[in-house]
Protein backbone atom coordinates (compact mmCIF):
# COMPACT_ATOMS: atom_id res chain seq x y z
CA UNK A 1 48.49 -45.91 46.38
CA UNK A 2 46.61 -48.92 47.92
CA UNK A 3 45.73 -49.22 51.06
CA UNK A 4 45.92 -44.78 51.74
CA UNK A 5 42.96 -42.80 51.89
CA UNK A 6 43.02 -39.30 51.15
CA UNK A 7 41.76 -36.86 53.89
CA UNK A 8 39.56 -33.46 53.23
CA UNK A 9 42.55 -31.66 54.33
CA UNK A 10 45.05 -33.21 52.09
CA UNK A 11 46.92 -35.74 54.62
CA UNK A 12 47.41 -38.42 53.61
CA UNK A 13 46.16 -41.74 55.92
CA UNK A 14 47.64 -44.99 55.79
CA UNK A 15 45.81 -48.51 56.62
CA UNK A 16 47.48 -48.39 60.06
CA UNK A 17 45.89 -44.76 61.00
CA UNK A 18 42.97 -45.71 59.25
CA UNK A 19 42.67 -48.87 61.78
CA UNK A 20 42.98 -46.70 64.49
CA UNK A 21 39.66 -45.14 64.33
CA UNK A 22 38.57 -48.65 64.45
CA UNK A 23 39.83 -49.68 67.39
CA UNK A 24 37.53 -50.62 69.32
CA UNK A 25 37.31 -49.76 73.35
CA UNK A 26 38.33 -52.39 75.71
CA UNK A 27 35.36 -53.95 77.85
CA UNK A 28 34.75 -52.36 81.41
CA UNK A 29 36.25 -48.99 79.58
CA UNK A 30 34.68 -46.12 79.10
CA UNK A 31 34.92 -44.53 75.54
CA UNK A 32 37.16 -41.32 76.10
CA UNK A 33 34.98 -38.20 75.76
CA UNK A 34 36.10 -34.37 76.05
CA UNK A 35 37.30 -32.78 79.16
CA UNK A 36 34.07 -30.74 79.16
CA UNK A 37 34.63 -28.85 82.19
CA UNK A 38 38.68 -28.12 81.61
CA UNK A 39 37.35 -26.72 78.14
CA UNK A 40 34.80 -24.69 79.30
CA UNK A 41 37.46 -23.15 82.34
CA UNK A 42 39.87 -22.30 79.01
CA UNK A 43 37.35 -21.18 77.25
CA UNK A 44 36.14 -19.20 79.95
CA UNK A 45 39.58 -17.82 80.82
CA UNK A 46 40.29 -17.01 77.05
CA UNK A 47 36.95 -14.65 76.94
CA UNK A 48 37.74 -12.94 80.22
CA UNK A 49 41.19 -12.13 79.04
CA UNK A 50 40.01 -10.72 75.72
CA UNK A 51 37.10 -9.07 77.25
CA UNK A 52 39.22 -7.14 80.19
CA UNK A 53 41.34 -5.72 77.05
CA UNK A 54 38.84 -4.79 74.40
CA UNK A 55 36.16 -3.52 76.74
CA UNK A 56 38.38 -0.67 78.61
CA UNK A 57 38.85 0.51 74.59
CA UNK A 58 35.01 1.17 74.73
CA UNK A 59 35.62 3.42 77.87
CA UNK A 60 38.07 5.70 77.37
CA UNK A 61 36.02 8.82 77.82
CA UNK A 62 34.54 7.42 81.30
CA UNK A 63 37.73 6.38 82.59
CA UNK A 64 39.42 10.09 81.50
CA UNK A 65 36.46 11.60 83.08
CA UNK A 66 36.72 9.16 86.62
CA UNK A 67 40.73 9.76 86.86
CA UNK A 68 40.68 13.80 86.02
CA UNK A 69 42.90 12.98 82.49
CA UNK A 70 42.38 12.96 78.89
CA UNK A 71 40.85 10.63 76.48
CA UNK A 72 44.65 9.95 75.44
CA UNK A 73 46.27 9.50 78.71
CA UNK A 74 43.40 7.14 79.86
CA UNK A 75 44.57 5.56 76.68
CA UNK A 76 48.29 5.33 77.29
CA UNK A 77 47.46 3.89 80.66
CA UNK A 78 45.54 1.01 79.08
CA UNK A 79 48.35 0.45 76.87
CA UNK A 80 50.64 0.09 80.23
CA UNK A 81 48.78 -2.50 81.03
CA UNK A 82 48.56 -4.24 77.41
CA UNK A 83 52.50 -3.99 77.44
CA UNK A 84 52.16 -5.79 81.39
CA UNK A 85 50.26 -8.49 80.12
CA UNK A 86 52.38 -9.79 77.29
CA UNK A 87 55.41 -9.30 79.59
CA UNK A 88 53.77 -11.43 82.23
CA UNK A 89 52.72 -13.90 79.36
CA UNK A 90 56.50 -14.45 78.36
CA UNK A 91 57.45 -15.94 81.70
CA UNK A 92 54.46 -17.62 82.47
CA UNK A 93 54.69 -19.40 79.25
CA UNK A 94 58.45 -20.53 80.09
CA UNK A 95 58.10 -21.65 83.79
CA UNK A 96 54.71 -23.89 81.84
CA UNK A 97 56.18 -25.58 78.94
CA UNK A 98 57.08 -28.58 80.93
CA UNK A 99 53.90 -28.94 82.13
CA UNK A 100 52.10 -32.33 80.68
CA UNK A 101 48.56 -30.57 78.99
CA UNK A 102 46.09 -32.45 79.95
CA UNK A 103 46.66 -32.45 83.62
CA UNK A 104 46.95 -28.62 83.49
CA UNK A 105 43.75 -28.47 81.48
CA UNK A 106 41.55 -31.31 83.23
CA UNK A 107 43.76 -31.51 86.83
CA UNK A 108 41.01 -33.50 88.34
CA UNK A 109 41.12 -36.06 85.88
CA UNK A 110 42.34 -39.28 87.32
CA UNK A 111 43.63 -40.26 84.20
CA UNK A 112 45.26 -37.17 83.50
CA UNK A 113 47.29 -37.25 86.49
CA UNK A 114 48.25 -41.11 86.73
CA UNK A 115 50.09 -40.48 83.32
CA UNK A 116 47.86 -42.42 81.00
């Protein structure tokens, strides 16, 4: 069709989305650039939490050996705490799914938190 460009990923964009990306910023207004330091706390947060449940894997022996139990218990008692996080994850992700992102990513964001 006239007027559509086709994307690498299939979509489909139209003159009007197309025009978007050529919009160009307002005078006296900065160009919007990434929330560098909200991305690097999630990203940040999101190796921590993988790390503090792979890396006790790695340890099992050690951690039988420091509590006086067996390679297995030491092993049930890390999957206690697997099952604890994803129940904690349920409810935390309910009481947040009102929350507006990019205030909860960036809070110190002026922007972010004036609602624009």
């Amino acid at each position: 069709m006239a007027g559509e460009l086709i994307h690498p990923s299939g979509a489909v964009m139209s003159d009007q989305s197309i025009a978007a990306f050529d919009t160009p910023v307002p005078a006296g207004r900065a160009a919007p650039t990434l929330p560098l330091l909200g991305l690097l706390a999630l990203s940040t947060a999101s190796f921590l939490t993988i790390l503090t449940e792979a890396l006790p894997a790695g340890l099992l022996p050690q951690i039988g050996a420091d509590l006086g139990v067996s390679e297995a218990m030491a092993g049930q008692l890390i999957t206690i705490y697997a099952i604890g996080s994803f129940l904690a994850a349920i409810p935390l992700t309910a009481a947040t799914r009102t929350w507006r992102r990019r205030p909860a990513i960036h809070p110190h964001d002026p922007e972010a938190t004036r609602g624009v």
